[in-house]
C-alpha atoms as a PDB file:
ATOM      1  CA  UNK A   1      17.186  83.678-113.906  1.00  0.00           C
ATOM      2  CA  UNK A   2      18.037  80.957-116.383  1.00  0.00           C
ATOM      3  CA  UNK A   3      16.428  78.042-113.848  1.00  0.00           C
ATOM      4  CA  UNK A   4      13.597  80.376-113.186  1.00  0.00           C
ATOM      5  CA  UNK A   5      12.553  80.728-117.372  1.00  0.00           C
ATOM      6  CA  UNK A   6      13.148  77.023-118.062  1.00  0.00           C
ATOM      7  CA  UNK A   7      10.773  76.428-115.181  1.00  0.00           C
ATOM      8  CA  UNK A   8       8.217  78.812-116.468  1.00  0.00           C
ATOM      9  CA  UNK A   9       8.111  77.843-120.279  1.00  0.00           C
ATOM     10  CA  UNK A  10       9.335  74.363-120.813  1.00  0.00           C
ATOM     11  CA  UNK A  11       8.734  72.907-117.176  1.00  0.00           C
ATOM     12  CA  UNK A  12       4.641  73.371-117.782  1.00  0.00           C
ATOM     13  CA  UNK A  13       5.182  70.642-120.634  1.00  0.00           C
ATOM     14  CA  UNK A  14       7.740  68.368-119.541  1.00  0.00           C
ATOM     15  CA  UNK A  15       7.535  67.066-115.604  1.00  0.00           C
ATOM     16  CA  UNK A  16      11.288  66.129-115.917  1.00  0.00           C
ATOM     17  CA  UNK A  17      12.478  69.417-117.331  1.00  0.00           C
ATOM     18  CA  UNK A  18      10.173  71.092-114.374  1.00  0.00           C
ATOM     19  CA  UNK A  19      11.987  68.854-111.698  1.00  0.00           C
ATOM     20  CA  UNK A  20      15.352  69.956-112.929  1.00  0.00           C
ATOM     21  CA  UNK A  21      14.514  73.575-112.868  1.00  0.00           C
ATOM     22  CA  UNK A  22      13.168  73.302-109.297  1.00  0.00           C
ATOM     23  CA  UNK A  23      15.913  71.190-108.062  1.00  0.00           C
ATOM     24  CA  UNK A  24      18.238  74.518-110.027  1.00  0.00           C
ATOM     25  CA  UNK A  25      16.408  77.250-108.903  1.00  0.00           C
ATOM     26  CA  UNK A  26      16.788  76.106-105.502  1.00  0.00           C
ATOM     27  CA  UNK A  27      20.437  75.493-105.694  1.00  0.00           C
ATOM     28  CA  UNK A  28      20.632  79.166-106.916  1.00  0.00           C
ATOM     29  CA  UNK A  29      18.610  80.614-104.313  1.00  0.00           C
ATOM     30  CA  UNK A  30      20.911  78.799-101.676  1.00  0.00           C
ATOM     31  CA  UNK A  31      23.777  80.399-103.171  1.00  0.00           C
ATOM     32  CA  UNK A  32      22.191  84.165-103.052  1.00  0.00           C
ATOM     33  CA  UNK A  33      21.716  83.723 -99.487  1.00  0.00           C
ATOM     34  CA  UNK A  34      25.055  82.194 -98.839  1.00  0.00           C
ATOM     35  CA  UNK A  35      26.536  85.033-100.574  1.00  0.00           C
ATOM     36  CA  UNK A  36      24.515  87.576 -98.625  1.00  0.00           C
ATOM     37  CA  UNK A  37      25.823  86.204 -95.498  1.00  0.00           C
ATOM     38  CA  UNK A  38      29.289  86.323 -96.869  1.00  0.00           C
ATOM     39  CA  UNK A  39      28.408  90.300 -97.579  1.00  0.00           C
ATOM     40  CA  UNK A  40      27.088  90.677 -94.392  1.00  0.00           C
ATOM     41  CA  UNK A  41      30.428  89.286 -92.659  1.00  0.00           C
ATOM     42  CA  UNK A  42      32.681  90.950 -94.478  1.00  0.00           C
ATOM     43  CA  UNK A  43      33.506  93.755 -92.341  1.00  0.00           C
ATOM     44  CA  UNK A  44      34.447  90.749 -89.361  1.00  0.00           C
ATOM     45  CA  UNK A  45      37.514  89.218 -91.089  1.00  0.00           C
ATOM     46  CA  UNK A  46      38.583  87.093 -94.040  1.00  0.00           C
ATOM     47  CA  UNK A  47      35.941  84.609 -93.936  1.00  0.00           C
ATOM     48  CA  UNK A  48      33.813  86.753 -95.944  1.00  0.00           C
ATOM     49  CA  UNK A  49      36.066  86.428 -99.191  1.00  0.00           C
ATOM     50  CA  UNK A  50      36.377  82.472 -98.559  1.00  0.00           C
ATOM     51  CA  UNK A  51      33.040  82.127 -98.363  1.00  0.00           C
ATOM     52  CA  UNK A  52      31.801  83.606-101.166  1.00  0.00           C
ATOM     53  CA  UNK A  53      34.723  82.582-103.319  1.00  0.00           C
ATOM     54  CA  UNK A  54      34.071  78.247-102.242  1.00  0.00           C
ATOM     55  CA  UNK A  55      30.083  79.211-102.698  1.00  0.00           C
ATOM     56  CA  UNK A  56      31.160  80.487-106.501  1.00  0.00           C
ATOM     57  CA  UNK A  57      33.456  77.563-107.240  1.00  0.00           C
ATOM     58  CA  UNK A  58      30.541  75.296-106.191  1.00  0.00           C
ATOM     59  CA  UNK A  59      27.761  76.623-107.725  1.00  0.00           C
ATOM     60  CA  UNK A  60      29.504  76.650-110.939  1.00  0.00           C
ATOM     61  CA  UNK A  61      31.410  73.315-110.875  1.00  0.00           C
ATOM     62  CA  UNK A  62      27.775  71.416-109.346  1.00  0.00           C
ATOM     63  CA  UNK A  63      25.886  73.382-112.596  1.00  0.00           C
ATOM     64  CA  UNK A  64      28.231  71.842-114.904  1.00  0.00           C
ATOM     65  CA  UNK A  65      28.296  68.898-113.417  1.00  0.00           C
ATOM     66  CA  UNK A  66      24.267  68.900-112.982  1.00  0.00           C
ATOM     67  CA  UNK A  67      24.009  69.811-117.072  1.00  0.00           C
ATOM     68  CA  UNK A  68      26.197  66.658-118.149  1.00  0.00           C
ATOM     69  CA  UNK A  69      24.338  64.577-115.533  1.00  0.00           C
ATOM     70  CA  UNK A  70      21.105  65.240-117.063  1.00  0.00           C
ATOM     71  CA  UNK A  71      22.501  65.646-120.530  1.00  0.00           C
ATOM     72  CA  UNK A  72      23.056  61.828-120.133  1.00  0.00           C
ATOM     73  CA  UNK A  73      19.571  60.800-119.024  1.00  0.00           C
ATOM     74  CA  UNK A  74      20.335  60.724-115.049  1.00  0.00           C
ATOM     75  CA  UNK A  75      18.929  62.887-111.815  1.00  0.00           C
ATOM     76  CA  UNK A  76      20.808  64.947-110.476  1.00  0.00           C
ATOM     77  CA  UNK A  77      20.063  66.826-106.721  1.00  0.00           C
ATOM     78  CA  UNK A  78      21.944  69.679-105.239  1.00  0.00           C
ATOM     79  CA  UNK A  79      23.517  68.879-102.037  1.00  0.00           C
ATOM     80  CA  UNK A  80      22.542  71.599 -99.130  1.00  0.00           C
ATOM     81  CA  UNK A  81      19.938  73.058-101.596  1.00  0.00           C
ATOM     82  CA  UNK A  82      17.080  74.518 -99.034  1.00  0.00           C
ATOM     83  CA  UNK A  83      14.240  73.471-100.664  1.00  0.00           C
ATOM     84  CA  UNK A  84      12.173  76.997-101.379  1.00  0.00           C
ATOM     85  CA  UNK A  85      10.063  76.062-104.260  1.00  0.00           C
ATOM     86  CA  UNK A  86       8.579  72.552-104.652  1.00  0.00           C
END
C-alpha cells in the first residue's frame, strides 16, 4: 500500500519519485503472487514454507536496500519485478 500512496500523491509532482513507486509497486505485486503460489503449494510438500520464507527475506532486504539506494541519489530496479504498471 505504501508504494501505491507515494505513487498517487507525490509521484503526480515529481517524475523521479513516480518512477520509484512504479519500479516498488511492482516489486510488491511480484511478491503477492509469489506468495500465492507458495499458498497454493503448500499442501504438496515443504517447498511451500521455503518459498514464501526466501520471497519475505527478499522483499524486505531489496526494500531496504532500494530506500538507501535512492536515499543517496541513485536508481535502483527490482530484479524479477513483472512489470504490471508502467
Amino acid at each position: 500500500m505504501g508504494p501505491l500512496a507515494v505513487l498517487l500523491t507525490a509521484g503526480r509532482r515529481s517524475q523521479r519519485v513516480r518512477a520509484e513507486a512504479v519500479a516498488s509497486l511492482n516489486w510488491e505485486i511480484t511478491v503477492a503472487i509469489l506468495l500465492a503460489v507458495a499458498t497454493a503449494l503448500a499442501p504438496f510438500g515443504p517447498v511451500a514454507p521455503v518459498l514464501a520464507f526466501v520471497t519475505v527475506v527478499l522483499s524486505v532486504g531489496f526494500h531496504v536496500y532500494a530506500a538507501l539506494t535512492v536515499a543517496r541519489g541513485g536508481r535502483f530496479t527490482y530484479p524479477g519485478a513483472l512489470p504490471f504498471i508502467s
